[in-house]
C-alpha atoms as a PDB file:
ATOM      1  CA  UNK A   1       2.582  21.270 -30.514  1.00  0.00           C
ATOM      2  CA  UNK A   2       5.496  19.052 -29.842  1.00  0.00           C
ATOM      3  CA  UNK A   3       5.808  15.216 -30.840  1.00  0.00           C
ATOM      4  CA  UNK A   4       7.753  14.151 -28.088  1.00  0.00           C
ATOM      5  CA  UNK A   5       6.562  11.199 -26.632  1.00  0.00           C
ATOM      6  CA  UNK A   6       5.604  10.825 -22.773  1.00  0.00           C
ATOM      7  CA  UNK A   7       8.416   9.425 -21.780  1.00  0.00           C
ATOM      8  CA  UNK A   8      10.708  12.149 -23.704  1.00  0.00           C
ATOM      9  CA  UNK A   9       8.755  14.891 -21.281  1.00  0.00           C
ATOM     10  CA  UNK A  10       9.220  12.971 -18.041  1.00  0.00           C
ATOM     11  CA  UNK A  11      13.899  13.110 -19.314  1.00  0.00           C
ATOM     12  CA  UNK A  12      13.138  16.516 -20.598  1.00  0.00           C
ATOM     13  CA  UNK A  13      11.405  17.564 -17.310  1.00  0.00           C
ATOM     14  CA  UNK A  14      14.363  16.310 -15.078  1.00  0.00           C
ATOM     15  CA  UNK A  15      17.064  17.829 -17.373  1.00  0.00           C
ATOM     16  CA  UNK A  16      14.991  21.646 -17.221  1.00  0.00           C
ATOM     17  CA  UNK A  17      14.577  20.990 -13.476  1.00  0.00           C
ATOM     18  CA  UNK A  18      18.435  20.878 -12.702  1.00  0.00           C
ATOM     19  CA  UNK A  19      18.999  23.140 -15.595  1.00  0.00           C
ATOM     20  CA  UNK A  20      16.788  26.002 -13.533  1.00  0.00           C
ATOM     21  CA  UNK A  21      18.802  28.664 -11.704  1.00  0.00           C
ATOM     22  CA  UNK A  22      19.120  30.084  -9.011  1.00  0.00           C
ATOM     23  CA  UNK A  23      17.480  27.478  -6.801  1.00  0.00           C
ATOM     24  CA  UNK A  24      19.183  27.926  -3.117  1.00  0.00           C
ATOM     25  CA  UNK A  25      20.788  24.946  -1.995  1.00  0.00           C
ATOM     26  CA  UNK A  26      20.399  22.504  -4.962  1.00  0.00           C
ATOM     27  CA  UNK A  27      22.583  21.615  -7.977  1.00  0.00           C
ATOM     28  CA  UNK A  28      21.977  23.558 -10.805  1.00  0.00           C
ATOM     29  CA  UNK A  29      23.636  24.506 -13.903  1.00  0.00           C
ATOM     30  CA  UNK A  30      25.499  27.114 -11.887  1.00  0.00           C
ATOM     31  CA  UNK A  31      26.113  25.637  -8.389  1.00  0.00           C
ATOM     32  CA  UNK A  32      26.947  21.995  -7.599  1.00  0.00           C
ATOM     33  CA  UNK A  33      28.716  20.112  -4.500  1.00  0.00           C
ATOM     34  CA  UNK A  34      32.546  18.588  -4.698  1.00  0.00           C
ATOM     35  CA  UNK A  35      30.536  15.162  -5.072  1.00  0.00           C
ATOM     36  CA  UNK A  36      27.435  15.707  -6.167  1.00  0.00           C
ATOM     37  CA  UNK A  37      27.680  17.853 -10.207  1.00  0.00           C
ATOM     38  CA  UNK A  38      25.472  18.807 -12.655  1.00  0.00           C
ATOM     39  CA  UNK A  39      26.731  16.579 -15.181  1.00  0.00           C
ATOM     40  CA  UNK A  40      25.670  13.642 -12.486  1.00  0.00           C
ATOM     41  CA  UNK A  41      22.156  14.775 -13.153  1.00  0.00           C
ATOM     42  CA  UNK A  42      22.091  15.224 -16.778  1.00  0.00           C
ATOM     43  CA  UNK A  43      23.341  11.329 -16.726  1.00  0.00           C
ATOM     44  CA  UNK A  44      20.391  10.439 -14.047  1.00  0.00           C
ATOM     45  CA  UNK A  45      17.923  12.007 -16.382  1.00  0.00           C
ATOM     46  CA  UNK A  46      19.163  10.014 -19.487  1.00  0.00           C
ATOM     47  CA  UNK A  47      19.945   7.014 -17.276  1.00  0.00           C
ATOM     48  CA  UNK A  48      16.627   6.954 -15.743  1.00  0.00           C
ATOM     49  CA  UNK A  49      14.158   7.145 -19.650  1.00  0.00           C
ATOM     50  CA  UNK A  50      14.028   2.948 -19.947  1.00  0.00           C
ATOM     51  CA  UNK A  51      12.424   3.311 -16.848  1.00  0.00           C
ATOM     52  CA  UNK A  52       9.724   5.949 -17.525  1.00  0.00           C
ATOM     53  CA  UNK A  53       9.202   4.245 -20.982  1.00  0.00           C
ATOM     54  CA  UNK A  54       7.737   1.597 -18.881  1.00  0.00           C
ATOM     55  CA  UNK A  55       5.538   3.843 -16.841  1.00  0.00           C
ATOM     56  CA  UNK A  56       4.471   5.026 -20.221  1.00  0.00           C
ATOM     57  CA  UNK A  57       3.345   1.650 -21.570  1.00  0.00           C
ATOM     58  CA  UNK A  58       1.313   0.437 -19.153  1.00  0.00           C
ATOM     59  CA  UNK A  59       4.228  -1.357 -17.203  1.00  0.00           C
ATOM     60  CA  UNK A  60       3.104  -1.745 -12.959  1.00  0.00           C
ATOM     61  CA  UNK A  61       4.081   1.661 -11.036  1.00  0.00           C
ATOM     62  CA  UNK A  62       7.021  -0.322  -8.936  1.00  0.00           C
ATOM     63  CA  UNK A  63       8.402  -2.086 -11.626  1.00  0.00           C
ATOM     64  CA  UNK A  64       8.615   1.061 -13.929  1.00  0.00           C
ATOM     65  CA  UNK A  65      10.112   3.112 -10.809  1.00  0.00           C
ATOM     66  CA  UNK A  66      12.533   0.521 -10.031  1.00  0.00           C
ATOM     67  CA  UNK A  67      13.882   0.058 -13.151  1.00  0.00           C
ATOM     68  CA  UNK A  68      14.041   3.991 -13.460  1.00  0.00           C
ATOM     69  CA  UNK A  69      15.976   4.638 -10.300  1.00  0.00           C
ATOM     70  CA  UNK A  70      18.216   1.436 -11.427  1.00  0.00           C
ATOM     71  CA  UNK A  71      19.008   3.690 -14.707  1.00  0.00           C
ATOM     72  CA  UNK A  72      19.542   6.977 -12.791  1.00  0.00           C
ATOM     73  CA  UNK A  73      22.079   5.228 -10.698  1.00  0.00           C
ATOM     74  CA  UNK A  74      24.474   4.145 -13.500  1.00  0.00           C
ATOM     75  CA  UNK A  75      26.600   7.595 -12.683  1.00  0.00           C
ATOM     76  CA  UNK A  76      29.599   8.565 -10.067  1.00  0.00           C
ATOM     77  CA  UNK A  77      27.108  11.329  -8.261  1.00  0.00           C
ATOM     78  CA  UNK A  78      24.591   8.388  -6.424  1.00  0.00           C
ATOM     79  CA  UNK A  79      21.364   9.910  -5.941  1.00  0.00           C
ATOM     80  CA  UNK A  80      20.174  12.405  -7.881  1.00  0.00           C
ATOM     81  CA  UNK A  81      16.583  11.630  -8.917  1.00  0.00           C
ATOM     82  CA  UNK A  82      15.031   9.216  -6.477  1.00  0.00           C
ATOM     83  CA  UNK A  83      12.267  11.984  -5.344  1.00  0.00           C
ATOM     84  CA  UNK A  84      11.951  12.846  -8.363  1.00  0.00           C
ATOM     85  CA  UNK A  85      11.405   9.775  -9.761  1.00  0.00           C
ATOM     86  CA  UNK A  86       8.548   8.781  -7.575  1.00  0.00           C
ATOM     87  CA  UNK A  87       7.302  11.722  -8.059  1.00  0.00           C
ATOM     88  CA  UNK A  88       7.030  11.233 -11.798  1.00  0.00           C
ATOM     89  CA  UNK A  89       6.487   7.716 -12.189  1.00  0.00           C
ATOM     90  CA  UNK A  90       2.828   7.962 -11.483  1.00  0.00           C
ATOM     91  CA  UNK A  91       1.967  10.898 -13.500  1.00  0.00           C
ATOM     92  CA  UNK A  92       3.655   9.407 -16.457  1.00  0.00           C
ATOM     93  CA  UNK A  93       1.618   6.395 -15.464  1.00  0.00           C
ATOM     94  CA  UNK A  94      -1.450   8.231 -15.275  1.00  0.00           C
ATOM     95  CA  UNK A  95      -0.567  10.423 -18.914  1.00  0.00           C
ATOM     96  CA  UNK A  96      -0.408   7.257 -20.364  1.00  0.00           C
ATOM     97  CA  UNK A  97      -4.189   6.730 -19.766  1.00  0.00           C
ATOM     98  CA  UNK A  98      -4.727   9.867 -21.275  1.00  0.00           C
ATOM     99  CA  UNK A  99      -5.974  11.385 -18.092  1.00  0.00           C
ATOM    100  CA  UNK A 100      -3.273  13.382 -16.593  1.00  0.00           C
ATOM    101  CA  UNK A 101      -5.528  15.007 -13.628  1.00  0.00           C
ATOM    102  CA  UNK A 102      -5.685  14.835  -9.963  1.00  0.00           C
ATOM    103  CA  UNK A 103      -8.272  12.192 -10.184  1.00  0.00           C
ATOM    104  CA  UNK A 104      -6.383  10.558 -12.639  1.00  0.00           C
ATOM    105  CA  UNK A 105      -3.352   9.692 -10.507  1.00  0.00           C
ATOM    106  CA  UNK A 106      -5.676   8.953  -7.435  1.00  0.00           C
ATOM    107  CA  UNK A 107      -6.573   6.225  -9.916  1.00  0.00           C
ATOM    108  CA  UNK A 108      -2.771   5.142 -10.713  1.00  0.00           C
ATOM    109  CA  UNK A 109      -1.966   5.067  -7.002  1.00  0.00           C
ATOM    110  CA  UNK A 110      -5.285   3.421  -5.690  1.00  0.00           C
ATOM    111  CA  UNK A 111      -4.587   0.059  -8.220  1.00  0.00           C
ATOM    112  CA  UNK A 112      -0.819  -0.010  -7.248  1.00  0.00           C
ATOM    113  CA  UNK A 113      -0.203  -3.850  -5.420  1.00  0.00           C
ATOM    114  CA  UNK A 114       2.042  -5.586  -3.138  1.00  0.00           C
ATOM    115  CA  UNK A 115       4.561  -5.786  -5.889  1.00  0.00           C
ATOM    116  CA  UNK A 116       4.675  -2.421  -6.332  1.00  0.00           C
ATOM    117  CA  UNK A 117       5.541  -1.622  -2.667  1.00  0.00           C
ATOM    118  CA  UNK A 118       7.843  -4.380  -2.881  1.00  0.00           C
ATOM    119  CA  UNK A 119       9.270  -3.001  -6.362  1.00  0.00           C
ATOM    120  CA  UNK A 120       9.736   0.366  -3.945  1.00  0.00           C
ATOM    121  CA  UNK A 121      11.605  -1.351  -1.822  1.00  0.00           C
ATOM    122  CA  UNK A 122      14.144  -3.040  -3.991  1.00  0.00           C
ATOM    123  CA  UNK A 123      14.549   0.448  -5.745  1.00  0.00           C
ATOM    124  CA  UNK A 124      16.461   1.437  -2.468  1.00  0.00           C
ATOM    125  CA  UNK A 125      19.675  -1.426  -2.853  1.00  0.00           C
ATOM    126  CA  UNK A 126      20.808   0.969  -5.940  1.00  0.00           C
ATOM    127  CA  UNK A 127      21.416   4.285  -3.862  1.00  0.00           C
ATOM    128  CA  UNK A 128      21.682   5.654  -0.758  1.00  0.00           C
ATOM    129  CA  UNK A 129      18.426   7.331  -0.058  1.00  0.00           C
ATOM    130  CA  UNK A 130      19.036   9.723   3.532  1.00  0.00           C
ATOM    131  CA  UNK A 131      15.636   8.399   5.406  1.00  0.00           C
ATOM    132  CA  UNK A 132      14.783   9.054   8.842  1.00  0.00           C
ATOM    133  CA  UNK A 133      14.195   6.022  10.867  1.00  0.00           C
ATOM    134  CA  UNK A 134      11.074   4.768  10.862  1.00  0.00           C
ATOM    135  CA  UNK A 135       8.785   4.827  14.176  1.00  0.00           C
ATOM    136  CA  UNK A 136       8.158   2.704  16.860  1.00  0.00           C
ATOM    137  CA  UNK A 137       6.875  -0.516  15.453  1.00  0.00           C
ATOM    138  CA  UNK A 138       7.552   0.204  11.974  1.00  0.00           C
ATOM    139  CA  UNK A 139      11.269  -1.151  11.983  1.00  0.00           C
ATOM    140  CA  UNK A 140      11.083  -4.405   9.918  1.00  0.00           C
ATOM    141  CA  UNK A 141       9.389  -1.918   7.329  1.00  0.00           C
ATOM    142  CA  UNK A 142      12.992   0.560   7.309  1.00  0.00           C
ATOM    143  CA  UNK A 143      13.030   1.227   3.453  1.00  0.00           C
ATOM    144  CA  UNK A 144      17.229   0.688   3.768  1.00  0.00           C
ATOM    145  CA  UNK A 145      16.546  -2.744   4.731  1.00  0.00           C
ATOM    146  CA  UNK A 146      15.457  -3.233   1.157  1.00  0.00           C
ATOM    147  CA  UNK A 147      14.364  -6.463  -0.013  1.00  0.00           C
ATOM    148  CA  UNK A 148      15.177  -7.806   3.312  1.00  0.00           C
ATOM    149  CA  UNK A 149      11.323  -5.960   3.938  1.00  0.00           C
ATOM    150  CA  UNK A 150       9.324  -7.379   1.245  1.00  0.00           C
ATOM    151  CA  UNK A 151       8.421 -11.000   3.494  1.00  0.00           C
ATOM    152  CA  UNK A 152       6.789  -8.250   6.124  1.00  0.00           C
ATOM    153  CA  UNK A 153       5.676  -6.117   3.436  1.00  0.00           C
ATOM    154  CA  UNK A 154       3.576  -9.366   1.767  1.00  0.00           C
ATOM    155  CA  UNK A 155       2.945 -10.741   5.469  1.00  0.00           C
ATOM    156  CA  UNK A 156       1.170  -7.277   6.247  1.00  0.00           C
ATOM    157  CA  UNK A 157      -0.559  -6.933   2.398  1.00  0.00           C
ATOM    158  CA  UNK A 158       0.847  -3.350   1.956  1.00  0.00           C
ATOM    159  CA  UNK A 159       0.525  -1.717  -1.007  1.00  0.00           C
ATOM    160  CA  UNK A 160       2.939   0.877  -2.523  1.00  0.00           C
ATOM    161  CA  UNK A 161       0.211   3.364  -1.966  1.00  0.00           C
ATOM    162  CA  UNK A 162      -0.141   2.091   1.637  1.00  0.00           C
ATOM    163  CA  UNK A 163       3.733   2.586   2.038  1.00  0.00           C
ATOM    164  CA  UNK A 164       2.935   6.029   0.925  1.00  0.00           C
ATOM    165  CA  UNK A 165       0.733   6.942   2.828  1.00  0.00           C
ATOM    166  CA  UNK A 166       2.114   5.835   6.379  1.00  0.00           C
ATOM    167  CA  UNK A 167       5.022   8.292   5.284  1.00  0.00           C
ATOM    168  CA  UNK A 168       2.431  11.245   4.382  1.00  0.00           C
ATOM    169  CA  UNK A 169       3.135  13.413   7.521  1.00  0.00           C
ATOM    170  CA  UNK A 170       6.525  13.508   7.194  1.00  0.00           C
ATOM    171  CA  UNK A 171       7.509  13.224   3.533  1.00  0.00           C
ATOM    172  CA  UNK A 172       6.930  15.852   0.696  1.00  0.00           C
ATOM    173  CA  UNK A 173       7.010  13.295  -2.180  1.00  0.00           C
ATOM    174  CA  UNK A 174       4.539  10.785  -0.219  1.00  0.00           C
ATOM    175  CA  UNK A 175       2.256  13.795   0.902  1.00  0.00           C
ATOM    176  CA  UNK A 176       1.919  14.048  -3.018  1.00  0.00           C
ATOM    177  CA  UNK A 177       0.647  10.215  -3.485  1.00  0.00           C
ATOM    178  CA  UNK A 178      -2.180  10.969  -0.672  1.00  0.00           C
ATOM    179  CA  UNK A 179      -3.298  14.443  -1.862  1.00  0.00           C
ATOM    180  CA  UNK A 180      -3.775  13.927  -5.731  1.00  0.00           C
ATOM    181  CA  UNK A 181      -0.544  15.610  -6.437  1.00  0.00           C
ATOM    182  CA  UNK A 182      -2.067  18.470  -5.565  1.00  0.00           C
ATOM    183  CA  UNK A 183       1.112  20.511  -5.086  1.00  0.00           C
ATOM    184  CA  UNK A 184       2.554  19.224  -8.537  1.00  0.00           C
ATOM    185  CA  UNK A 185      -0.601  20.436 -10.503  1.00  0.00           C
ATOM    186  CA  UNK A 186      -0.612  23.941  -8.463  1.00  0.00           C
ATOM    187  CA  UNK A 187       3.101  24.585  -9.318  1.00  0.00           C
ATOM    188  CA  UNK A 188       2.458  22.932 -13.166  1.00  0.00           C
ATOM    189  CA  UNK A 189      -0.782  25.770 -13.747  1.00  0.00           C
ATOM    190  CA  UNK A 190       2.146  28.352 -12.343  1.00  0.00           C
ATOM    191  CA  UNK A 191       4.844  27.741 -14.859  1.00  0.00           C
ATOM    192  CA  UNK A 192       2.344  27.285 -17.377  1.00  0.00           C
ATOM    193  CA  UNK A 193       0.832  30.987 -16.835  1.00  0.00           C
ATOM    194  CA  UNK A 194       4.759  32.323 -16.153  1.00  0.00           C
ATOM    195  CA  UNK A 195       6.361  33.978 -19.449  1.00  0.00           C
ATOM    196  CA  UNK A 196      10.043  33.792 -20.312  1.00  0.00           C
ATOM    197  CA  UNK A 197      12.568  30.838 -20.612  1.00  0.00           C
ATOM    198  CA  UNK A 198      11.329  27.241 -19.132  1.00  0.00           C
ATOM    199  CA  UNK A 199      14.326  27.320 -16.638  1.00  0.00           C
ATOM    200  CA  UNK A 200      13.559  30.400 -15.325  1.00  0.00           C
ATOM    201  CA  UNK A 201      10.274  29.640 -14.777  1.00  0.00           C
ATOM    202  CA  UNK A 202      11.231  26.589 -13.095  1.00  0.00           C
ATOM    203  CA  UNK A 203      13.415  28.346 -10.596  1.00  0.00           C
ATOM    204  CA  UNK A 204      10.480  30.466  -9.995  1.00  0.00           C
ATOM    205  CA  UNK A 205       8.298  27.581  -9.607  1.00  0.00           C
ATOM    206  CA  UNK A 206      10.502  26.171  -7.060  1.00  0.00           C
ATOM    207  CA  UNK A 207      10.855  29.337  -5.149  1.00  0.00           C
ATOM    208  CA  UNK A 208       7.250  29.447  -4.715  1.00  0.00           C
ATOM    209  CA  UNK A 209       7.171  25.856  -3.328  1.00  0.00           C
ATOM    210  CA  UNK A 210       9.886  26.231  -1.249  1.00  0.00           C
ATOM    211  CA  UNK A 211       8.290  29.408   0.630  1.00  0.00           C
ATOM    212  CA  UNK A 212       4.936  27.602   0.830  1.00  0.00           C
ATOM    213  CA  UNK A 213       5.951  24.493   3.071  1.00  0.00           C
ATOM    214  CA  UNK A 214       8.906  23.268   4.590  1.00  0.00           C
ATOM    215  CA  UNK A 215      11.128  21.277   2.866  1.00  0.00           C
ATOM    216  CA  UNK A 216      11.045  17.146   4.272  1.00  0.00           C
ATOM    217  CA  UNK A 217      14.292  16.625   2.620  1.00  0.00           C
ATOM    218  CA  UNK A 218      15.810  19.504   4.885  1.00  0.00           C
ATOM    219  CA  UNK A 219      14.131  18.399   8.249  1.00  0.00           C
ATOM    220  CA  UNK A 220      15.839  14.744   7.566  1.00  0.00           C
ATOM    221  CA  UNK A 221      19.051  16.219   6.649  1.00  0.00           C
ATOM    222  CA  UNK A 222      19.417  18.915   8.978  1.00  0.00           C
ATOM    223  CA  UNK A 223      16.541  19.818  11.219  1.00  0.00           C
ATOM    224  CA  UNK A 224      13.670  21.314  11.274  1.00  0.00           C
ATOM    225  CA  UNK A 225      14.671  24.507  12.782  1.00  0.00           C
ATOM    226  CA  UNK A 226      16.607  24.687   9.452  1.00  0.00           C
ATOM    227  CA  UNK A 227      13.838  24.135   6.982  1.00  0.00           C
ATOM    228  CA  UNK A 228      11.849  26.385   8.630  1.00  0.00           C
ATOM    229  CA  UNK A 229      14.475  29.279   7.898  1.00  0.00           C
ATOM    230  CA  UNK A 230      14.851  28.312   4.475  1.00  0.00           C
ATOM    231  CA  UNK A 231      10.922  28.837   4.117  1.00  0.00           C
ATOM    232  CA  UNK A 232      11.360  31.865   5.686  1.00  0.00           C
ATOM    233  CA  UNK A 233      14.091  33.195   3.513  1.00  0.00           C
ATOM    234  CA  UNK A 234      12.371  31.981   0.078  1.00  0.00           C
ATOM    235  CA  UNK A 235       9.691  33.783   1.067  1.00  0.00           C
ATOM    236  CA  UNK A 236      12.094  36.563   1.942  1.00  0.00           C
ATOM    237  CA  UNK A 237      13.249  36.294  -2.077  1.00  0.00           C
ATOM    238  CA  UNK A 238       9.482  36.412  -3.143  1.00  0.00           C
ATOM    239  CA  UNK A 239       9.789  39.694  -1.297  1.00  0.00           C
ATOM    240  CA  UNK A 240      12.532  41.237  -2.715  1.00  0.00           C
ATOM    241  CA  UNK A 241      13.789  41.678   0.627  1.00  0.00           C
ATOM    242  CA  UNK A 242      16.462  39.070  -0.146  1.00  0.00           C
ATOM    243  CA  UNK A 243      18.798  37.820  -3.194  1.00  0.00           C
ATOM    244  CA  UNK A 244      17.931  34.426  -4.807  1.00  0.00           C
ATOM    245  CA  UNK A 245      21.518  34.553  -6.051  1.00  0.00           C
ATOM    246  CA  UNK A 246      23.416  34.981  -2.699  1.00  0.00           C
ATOM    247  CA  UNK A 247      20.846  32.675  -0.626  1.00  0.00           C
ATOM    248  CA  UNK A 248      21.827  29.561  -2.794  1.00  0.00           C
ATOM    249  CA  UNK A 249      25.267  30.271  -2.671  1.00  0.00           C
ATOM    250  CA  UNK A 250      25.371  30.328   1.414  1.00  0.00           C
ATOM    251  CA  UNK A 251      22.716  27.233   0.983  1.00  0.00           C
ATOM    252  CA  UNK A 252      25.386  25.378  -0.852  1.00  0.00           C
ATOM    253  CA  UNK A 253      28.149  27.153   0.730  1.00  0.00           C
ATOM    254  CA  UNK A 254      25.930  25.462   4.451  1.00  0.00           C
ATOM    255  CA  UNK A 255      24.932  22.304   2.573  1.00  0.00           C
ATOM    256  CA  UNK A 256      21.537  22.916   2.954  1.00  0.00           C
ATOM    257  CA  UNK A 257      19.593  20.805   0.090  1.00  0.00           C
ATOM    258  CA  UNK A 258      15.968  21.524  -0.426  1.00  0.00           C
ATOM    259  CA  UNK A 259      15.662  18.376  -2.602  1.00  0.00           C
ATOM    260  CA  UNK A 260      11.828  17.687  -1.962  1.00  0.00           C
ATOM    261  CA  UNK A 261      10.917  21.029  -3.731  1.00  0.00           C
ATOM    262  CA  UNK A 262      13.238  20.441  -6.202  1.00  0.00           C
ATOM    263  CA  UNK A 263      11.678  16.815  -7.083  1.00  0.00           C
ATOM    264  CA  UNK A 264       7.820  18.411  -7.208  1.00  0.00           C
ATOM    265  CA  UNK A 265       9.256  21.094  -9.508  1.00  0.00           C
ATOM    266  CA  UNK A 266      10.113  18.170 -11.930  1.00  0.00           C
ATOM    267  CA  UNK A 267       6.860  16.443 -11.726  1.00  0.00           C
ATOM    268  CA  UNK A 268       5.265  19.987 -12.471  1.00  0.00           C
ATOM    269  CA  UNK A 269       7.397  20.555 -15.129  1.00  0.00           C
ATOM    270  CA  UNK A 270       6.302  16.919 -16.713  1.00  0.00           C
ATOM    271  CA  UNK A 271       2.514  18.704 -16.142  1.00  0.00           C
ATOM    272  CA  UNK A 272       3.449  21.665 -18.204  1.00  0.00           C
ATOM    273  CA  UNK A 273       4.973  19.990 -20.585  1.00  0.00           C
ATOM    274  CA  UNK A 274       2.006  17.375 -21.429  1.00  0.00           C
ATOM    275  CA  UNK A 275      -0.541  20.126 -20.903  1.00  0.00           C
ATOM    276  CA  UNK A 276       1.583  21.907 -23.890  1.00  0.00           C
ATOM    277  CA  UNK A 277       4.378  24.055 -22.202  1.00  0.00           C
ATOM    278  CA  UNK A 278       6.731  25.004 -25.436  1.00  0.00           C
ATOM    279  CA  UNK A 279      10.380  24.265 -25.517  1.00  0.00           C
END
């Protein structure tokens, strides 16, 4: 068994996540964008530990994100691990309390506060985060606003969890903090059962997710008439009928980013590697 500390598996998770090839249409230790490189990643991951130390001492959910998305940020790329980082602030949270389960991070996310939301918010003023805009009503609650939100935020008594949750239908990450993870723990028993190097596996992993559901992080960036083809064509992959090789170099080639699959894969990772997953 590894001695690694929590914290060590939530950097170690994010640095086998980009390090996974081929994973069509994100950054990985083959394929990367003029202005967004691999090497931006590996700094996010290292940037971002401080952070997750928190989470793994008993620091407040916000707080411990905030400060984690503050340390990703301190390289040229901008945003590499904000989904990510959401993703795995929680379940480092919830490892912490020795009870890294479904109902364990329902836990984590049902105590999270005002401060925590308004933590969430602040996390935003260190990179640019591509958001739709919000609906009808919602406006003085845009995330890019900031901390320019947190008077409405504390007017209204939202919690970080009740952030999350008015965001469920539309985003991958915040579908996550309403369902238990439940994606993340699926995708964390896969890799765990897989065979063969933990970057492979990951790829695999993300393949899996990616043909399952649509991507969020496509349907904001492109449409959804896009995401829906990249579903189609991971599950194409699964197949054989297609090459995971060629599809992520006309994903890149298109810039077509399936980030939110790519973040889950890291939380799922962090799973497998708590629950024992050998490096």
């Amino acid at each position: 068994m590894s001695d690694r500390s929590t914290d060590q598996n939530a950097e170690l998770a994010l640095l086998l996540e980009v390090s996974g090839t081929p994973k069509p249409g994100n950054v990985d230790r083959e394929r990367e964008y003029d202005d967004l490189r691999f090497e931006h990643f590996l700094a996010g991951a290292v940037g971002a530990r401080p952070g997750l130390e928190l989470a793994a001492d008993g620091e407040r959910v916000g707080h411990a994100f905030e400060r984690a998305v503050e340390g990703m940020s301190g390289q040229s790329g901008g945003n590499t691990q904000f989904g990510a980082l959401l993703v795995l602030t929680p379940l480092v949270a919830a490892a912490s309390e020795d009870d890294l389960t479904p109902d364990g991070v329902e836990r984590v996310v049902a105590q999270t506060t005002v401060a925590d939301a308004a933590d969430f918010y602040r996390a935003f003023e260190h990179v640019d985060v591509a958001v739709d805009d919000p609906p009808e009503g919602l406006e003085p609650l845009d995330v890019r606003r900031g901390r320019e939100a947190i008077p409405t935020l504390e007017k209204r008594s939202l919690t970080l969890s009740d952030v999350m949750a008015q965001s469920a239908d539309v985003d991958g990450v915040a579908a996550e903090w309403s369902s238990g993870f439940e994606r993340v723990f699926e995708a964390a028993e896969g890799i765990l059962d897989d065979e063969g190097a933990v970057a492979d596996r990951a790829s695999r992993a993300f393949l899996r997710l990616l043909a399952a559901e649509v991507d969020t992080f496509v349907v904001t960036r492109n449409d959804r008439e896009t995401a829906e083809e990249v579903q189609r064509r991971a599950q194409a992959v699964l197949d054989g009928e297609e090459d995971a090789t060629e599809l992520a170099a006309e994903f890149v080639a298109r810039d077509v980013n399936p980030g939110t699959t790519a973040d889950l894969v890291a939380g799922a990772l962090f799973v497998a590697l708590e629950r024992g997953l050998v490096v």
